[in-house]
C-alpha atoms as a PDB file:
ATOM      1  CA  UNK A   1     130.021 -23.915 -80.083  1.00  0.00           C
ATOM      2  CA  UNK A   2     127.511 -26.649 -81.464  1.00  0.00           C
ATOM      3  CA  UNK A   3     124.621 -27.961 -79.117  1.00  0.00           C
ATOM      4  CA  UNK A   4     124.453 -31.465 -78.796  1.00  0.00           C
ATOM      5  CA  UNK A   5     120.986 -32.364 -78.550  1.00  0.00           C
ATOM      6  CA  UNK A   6     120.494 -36.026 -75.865  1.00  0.00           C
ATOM      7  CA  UNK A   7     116.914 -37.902 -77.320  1.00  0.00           C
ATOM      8  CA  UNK A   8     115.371 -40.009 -75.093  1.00  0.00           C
ATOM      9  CA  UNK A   9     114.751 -43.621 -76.092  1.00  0.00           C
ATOM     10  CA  UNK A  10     110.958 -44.251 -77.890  1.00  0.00           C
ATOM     11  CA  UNK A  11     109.023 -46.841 -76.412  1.00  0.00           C
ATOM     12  CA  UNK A  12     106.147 -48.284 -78.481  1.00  0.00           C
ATOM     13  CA  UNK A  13     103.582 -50.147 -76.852  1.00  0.00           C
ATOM     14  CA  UNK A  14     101.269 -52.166 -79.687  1.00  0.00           C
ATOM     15  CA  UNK A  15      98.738 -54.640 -79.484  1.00  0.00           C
ATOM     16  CA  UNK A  16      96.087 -55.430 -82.087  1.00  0.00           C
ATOM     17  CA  UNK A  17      94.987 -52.481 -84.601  1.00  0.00           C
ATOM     18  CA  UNK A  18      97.798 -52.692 -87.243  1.00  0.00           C
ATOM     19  CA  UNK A  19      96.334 -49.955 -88.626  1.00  0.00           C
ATOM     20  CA  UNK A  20      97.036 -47.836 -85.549  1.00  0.00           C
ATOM     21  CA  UNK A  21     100.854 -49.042 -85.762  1.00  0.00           C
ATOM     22  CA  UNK A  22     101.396 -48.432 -89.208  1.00  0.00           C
ATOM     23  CA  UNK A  23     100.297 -44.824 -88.327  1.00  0.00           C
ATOM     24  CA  UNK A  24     102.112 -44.397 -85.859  1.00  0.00           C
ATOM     25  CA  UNK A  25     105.293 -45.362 -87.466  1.00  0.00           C
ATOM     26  CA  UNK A  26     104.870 -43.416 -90.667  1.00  0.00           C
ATOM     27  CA  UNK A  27     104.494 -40.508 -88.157  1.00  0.00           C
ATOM     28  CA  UNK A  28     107.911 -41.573 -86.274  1.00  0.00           C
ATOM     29  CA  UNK A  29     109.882 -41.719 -89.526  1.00  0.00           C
ATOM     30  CA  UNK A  30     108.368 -38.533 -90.692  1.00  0.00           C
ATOM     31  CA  UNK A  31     110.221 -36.869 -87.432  1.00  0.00           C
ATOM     32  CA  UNK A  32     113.428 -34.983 -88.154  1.00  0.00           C
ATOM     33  CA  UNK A  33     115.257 -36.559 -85.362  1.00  0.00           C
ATOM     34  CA  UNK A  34     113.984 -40.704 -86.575  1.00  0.00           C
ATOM     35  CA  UNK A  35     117.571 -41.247 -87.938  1.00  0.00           C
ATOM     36  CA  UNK A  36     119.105 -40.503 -83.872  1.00  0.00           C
ATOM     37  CA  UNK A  37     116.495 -42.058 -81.597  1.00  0.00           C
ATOM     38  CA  UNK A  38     115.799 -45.594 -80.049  1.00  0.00           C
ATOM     39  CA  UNK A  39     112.751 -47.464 -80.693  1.00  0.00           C
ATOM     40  CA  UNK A  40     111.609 -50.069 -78.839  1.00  0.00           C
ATOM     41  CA  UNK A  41     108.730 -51.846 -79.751  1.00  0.00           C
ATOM     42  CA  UNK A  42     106.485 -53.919 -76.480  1.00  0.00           C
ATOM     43  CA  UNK A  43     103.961 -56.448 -78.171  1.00  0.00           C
ATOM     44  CA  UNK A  44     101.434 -57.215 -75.606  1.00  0.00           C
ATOM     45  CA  UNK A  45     100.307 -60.839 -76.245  1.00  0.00           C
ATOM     46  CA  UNK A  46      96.610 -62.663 -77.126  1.00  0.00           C
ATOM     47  CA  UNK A  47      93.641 -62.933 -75.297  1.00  0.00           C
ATOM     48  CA  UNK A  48      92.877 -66.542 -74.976  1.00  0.00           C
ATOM     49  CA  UNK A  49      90.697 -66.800 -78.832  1.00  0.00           C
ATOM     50  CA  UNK A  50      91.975 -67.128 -82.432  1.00  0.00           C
ATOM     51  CA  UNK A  51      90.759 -63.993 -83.402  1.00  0.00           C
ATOM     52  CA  UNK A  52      92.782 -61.805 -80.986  1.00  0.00           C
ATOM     53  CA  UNK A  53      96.165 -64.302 -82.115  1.00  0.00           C
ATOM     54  CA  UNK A  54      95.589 -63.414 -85.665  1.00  0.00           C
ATOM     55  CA  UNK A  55      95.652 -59.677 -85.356  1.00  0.00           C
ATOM     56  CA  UNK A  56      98.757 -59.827 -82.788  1.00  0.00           C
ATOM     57  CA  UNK A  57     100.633 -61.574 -84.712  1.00  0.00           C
ATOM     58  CA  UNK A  58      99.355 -59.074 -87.798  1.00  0.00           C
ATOM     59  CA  UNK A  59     100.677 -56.561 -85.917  1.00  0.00           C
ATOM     60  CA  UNK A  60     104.320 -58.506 -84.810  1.00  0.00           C
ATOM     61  CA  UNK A  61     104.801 -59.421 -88.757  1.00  0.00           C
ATOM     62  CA  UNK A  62     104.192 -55.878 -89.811  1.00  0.00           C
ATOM     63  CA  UNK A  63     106.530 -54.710 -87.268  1.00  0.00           C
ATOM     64  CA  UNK A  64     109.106 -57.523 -87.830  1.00  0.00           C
ATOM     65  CA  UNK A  65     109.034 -56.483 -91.703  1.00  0.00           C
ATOM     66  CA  UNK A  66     109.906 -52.776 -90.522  1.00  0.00           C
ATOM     67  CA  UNK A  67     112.483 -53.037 -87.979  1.00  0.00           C
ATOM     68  CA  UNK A  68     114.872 -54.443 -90.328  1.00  0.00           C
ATOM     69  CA  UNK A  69     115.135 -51.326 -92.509  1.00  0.00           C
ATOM     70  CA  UNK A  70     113.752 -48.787 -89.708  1.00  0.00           C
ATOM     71  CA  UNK A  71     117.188 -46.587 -88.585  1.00  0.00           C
ATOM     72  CA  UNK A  72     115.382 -44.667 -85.438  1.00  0.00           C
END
């Protein structure tokens, strides 16, 4: 009789260290069970100065550019 496994959903909070994401991810896909689990991705927003917006939205382009090819 074959197991079937249930995977909980992944939920990815991010905020401003793109670096940090894009390790995180490459870890994620590196998983054997990527290609069956749910990721959802939570973008916290800006502090109130333009240096905080540019590295959230850093982070929200890098992720946008993923998600479109990511199968999790």
């Amino acid at each position: 009789m074959e197991k079937i496994m249930k995977l909980a959903p992944i939920a990815l909070f991010v905020y401003n260290r793109v670096d940090k994401v894009k390790e995180v991810i490459k870890h994620l896909k590196n998983n054997i069970h990527a290609s069956d689990s749910k990721l959802f991705i939570f973008s916290d927003g800006p502090k109130d100065n333009e240096e905080s917006q540019n590295k959230v939205d850093e982070v929200r382009k890098y992720i946008d550019s993923i998600m479109k090819g990511l199968k999790m």
